[in-house]
Protein backbone atom coordinates (compact mmCIF):
# COMPACT_ATOMS: atom_id res chain seq x y z
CA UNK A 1 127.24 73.46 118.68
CA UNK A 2 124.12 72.34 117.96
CA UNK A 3 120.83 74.79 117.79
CA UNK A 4 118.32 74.29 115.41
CA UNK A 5 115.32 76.78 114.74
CA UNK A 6 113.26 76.07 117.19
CA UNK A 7 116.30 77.00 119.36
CA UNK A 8 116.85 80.29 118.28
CA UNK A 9 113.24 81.18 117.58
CA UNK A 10 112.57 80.53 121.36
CA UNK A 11 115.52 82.58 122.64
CA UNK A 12 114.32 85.27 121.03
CA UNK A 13 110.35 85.15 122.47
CA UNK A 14 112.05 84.41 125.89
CA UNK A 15 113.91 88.14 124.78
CA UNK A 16 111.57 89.83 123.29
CA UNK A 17 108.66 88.67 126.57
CA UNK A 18 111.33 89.23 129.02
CA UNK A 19 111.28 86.03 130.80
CA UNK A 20 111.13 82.15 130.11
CA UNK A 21 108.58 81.51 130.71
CA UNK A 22 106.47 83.20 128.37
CA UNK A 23 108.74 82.88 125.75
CA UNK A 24 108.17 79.18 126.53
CA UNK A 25 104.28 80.10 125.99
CA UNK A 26 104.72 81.57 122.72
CA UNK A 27 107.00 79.21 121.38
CA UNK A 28 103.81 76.68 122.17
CA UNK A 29 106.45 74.32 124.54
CA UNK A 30 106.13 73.89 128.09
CA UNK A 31 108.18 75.32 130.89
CA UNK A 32 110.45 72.39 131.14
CA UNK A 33 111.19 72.01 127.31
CA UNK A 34 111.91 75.51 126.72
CA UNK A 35 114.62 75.67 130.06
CA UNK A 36 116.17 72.57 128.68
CA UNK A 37 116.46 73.99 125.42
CA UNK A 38 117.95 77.07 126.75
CA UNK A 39 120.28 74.76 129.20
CA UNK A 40 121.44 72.35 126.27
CA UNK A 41 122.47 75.36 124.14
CA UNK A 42 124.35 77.02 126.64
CA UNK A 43 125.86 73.84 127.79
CA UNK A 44 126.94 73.20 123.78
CA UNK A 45 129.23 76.72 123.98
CA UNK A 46 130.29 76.56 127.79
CA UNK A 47 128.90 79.64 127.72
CA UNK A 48 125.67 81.65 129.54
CA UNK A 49 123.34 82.98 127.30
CA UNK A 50 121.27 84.69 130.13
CA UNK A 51 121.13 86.07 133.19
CA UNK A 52 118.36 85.01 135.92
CA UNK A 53 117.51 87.60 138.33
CA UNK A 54 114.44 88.28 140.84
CA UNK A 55 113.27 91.09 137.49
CA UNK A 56 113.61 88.86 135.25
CA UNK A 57 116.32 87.82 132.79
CA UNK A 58 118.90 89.87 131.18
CA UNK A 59 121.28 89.02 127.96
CA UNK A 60 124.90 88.31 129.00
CA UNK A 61 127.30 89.52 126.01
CA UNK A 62 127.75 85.99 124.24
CA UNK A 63 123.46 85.82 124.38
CA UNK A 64 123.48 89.72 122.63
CA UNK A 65 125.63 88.01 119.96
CA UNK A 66 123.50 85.10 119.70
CA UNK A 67 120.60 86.89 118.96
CA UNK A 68 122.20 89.39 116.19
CA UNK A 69 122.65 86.08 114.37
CA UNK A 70 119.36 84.66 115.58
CA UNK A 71 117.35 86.81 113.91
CA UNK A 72 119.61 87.34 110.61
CA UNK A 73 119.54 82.92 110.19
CA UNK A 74 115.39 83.21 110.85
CA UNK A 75 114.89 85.55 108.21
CA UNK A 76 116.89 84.22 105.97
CA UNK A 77 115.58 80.65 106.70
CA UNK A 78 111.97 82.84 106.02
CA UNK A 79 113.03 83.78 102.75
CA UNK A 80 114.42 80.68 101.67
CA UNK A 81 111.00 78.65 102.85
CA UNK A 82 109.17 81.29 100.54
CA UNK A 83 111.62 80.51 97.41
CA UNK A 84 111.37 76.75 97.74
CA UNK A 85 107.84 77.09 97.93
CA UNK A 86 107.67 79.27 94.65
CA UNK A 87 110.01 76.49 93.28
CA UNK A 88 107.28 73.59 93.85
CA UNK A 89 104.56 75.73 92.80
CA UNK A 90 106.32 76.40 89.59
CA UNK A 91 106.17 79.66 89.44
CA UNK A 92 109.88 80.21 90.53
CA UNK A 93 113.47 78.88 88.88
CA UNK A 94 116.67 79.21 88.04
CA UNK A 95 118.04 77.63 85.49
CA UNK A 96 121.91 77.22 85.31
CA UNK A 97 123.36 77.56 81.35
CA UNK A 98 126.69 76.07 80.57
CA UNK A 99 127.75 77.48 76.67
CA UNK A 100 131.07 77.75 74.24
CA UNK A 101 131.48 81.16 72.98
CA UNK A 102 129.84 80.78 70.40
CA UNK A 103 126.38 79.90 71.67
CA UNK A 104 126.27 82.37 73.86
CA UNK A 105 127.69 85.61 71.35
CA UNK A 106 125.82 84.66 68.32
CA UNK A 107 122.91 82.76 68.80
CA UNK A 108 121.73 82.97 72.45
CA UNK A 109 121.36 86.63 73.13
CA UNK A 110 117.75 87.40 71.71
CA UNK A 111 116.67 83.66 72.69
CA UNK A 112 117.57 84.34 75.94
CA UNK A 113 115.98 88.02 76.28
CA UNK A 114 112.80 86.27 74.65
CA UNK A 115 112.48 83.54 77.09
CA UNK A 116 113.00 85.57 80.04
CA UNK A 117 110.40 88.08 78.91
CA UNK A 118 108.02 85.48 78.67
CA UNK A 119 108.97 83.70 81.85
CA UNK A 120 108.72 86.90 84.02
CA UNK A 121 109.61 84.36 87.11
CA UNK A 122 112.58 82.13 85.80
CA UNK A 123 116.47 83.55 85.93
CA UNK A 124 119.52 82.33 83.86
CA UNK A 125 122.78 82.01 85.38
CA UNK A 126 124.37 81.82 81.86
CA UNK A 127 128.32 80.95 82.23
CA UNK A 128 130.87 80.32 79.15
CA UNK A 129 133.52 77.45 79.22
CA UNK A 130 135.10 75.22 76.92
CA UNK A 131 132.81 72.55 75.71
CA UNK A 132 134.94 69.81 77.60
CA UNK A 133 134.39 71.42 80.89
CA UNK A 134 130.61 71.90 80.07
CA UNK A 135 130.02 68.34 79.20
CA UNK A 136 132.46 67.28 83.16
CA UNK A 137 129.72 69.84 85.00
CA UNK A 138 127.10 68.57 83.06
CA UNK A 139 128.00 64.56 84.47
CA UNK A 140 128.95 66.28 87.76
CA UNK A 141 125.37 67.93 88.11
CA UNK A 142 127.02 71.35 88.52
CA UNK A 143 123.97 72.69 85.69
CA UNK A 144 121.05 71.73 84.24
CA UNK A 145 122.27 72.39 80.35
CA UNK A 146 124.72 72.93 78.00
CA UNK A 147 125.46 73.88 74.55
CA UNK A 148 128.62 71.92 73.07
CA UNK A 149 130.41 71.53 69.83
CA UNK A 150 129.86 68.34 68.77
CA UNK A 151 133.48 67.73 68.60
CA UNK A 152 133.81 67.20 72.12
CA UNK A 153 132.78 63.79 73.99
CA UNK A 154 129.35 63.46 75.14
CA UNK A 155 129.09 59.99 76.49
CA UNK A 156 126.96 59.60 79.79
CA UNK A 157 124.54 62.83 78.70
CA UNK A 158 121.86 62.79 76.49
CA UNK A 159 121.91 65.37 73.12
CA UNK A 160 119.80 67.55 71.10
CA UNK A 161 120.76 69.38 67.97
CA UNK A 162 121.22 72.89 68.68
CA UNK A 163 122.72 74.74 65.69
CA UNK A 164 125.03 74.40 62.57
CA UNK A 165 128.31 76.56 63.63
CA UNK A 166 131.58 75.90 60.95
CA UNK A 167 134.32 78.04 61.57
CA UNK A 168 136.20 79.99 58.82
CA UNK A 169 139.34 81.63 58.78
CA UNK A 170 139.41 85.35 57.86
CA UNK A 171 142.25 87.70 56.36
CA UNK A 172 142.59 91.08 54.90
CA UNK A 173 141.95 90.67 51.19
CA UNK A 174 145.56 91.11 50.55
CA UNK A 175 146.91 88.50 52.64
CA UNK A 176 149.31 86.09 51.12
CA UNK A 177 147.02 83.32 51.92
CA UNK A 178 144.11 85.12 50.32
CA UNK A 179 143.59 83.55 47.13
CA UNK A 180 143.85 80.36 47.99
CA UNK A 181 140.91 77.45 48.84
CA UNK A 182 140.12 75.47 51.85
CA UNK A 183 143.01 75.40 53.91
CA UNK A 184 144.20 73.31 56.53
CA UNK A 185 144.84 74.58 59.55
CA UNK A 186 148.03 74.08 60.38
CA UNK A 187 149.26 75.84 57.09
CA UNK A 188 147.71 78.80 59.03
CA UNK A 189 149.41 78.70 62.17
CA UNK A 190 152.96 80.12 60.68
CA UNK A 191 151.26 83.48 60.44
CA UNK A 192 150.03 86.32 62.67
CA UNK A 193 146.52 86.05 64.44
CA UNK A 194 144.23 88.16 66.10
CA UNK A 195 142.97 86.16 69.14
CA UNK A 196 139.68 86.25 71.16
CA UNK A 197 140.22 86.75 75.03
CA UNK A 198 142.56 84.29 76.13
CA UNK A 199 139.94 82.60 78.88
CA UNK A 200 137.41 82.69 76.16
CA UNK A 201 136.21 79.02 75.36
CA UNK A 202 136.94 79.31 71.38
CA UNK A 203 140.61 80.66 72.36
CA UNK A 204 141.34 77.37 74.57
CA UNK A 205 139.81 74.93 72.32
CA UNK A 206 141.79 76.73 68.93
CA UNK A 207 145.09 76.35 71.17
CA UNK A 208 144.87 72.73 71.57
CA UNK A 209 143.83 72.34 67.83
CA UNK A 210 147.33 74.09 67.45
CA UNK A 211 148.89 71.96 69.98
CA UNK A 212 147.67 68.74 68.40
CA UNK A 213 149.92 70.12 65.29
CA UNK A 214 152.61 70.55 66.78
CA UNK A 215 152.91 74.58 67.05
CA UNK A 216 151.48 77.13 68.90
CA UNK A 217 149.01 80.70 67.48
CA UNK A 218 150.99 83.65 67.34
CA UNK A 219 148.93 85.97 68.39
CA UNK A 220 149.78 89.53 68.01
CA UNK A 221 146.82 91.14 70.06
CA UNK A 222 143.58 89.88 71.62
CA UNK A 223 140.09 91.25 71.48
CA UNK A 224 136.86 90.71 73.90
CA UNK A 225 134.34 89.93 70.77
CA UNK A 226 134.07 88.76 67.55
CA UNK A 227 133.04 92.37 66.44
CA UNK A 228 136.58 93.35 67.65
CA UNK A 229 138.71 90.70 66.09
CA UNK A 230 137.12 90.87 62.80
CA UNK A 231 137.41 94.75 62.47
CA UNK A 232 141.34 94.25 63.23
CA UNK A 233 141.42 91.62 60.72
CA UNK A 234 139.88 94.14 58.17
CA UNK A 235 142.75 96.41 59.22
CA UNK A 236 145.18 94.22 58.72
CA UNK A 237 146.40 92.86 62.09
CA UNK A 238 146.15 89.71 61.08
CA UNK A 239 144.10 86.25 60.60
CA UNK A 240 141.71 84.82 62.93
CA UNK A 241 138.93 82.00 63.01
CA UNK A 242 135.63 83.17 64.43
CA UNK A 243 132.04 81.27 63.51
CA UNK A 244 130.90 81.80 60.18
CA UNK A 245 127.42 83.34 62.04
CA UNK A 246 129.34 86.22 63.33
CA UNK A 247 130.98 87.12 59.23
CA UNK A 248 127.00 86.39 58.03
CA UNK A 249 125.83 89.09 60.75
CA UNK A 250 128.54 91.88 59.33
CA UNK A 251 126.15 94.36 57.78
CA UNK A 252 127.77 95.46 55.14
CA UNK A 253 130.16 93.42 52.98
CA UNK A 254 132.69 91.93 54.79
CA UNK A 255 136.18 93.94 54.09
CA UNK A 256 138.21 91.11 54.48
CA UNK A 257 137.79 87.20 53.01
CA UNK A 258 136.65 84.31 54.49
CA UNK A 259 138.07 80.85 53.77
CA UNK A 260 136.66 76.98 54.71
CA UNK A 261 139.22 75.16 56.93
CA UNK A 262 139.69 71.56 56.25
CA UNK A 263 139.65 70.23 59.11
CA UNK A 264 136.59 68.24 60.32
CA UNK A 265 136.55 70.09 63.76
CA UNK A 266 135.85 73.21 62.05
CA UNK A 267 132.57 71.85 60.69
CA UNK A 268 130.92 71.60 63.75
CA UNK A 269 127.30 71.37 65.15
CA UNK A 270 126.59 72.71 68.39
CA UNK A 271 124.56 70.67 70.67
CA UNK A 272 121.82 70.86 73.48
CA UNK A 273 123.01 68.66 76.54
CA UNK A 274 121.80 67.15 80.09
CA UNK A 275 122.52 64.53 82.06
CA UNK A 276 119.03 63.66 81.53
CA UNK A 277 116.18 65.31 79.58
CA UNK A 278 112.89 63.87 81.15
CA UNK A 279 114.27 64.68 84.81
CA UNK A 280 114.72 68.19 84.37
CA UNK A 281 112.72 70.64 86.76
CA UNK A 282 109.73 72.10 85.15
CA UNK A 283 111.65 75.68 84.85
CA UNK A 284 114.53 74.28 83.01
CA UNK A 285 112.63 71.72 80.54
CA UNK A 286 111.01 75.29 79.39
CA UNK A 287 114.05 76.59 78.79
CA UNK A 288 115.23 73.27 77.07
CA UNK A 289 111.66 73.51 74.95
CA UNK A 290 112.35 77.58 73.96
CA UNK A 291 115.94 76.59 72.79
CA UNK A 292 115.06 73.46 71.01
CA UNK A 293 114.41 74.24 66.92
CA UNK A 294 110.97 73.31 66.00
């Protein structure tokens, strides 16, 4: 099958006037072109599309199914002519956001609501993965940018500094592992945790810091947030690691401790990424300049 627009923007005229050859007319082709146009399409489906009588010409069913979709393709073939044309005006974008949980629960939320308040005619399809899967879309060109921990590989895409993001482990202030320093993590792991969601980015990427030790989390329960997990924590459900941003945004003090985790991993940075920062459309390079620190 092969119609193009012209196609089904003439069988429609040739409807909607009643015969060919004024829809011919107002399709601006000439008799000929317009029957051989009708002719090549019907010949593509083995199939009439109309009926040629002494009155006139009258849809067979196959043409009164061709021109439900007809006019559904033109209009949306109208509407996607307007967007595109918003688009190289630069009035019009979407950018596509690629973030570890982090990012996108601690720091992003105000940015975000900031930026599109200013930018009354730019959306943000905003999606969280693991930083590893952010960094293979990123080199795929799946999105325009990311936010990473710097722990993961970033060859091929270029980097800005985003934010400083450690982790810390918290536990209820009588834990047995409570008065002790900076621990590593694998002296953690023979304890009960309180776990984010298990698709969550941070959840994956703490369960192959496990792995890498040779043992798995024990989780005892799951929560959606870090709000969640840290108010079971205070309960005493047991540990967890969540970003040292969300324990600095409890607003009253903490009811459980924090503690520094040795490991390097834990001392991360987040970072800005693209496959490449000057080639960015307009809409997303201002989305790259409201998230960039000053």
């Amino acid at each position: 099958m092969h119609f193009d627009l012209t196609d089904l923007r003439l069988y429609l005229h040739i409807l909607d006037t009643g015969n060919i050859t004024a829809g011919a007319a107002r399709s601006h082709l000439s008799l000929a072109a317009a029957s051989a146009r009708i002719r090549a399409m019907e010949s593509s489906l083995g199939t009439d599309f109309l009926e040629r009588g002494r009155r006139g010409i009258t849809q067979t069913p196959a043409g009164k199914a061709l021109a439900q979709h007809a006019r559904v393709l033109l209009q949306q073939a109208e509407r996607m002519q307007q967007d595109l044309a918003e688009y190289a005006k630069g009035v019009k974008g979407q950018v596509r956001l690629l973030c570890n949980t982090t990012a996108i629960t601690e720091y992003l939320p105000e940015l975000l609501a900031d930026f599109l308040r200013d930018h009354p005619n730019l959306d943000i399809d905003l999606q969280e993965l693991p930083s590893a899967r952010i960094t293979h879309a990123l080199r795929q060109g799946a999105a325009d940018l990311g936010i990473v921990s710097d722990a993961v590989d970033t060859d091929g895409l270029e980097t800005r500094y985003f934010r400083d993001d450690p982790l810390v482990l918290i536990l209820p202030r009588d834990h047995p592992l409570a008065d002790t320093g900076p621990l590593n993590f694998s002296a953690t792991l023979h304890h009960d945790y309180v776990g984010l969601n298990a698709n969550s980015a941070l959840a994956v990427y703490l369960e192959e810091q496990a792995l890498h030790s040779g043992l798995r989390m024990q989780i005892r329960i799951r929560a959606d947030g870090f709000d969640g997990v840290m108010r079971m924590v205070a309960r005493g459900a047991g540990l967890a690691i969540v970003p040292l941003a969300a324990v600095e945004r409890w607003s009253a003090e903490t009811p459980f401790k924090s503690i520094a985790l040795k490991e390097p991993w834990a001392r991360r940075k987040l970072l800005l990424c693209a496959r490449d920062f000057a080639v960015l459309p307009g809409y997303a390079q201002a989305l790259l300049n409201a998230l960039t620190l000053p």
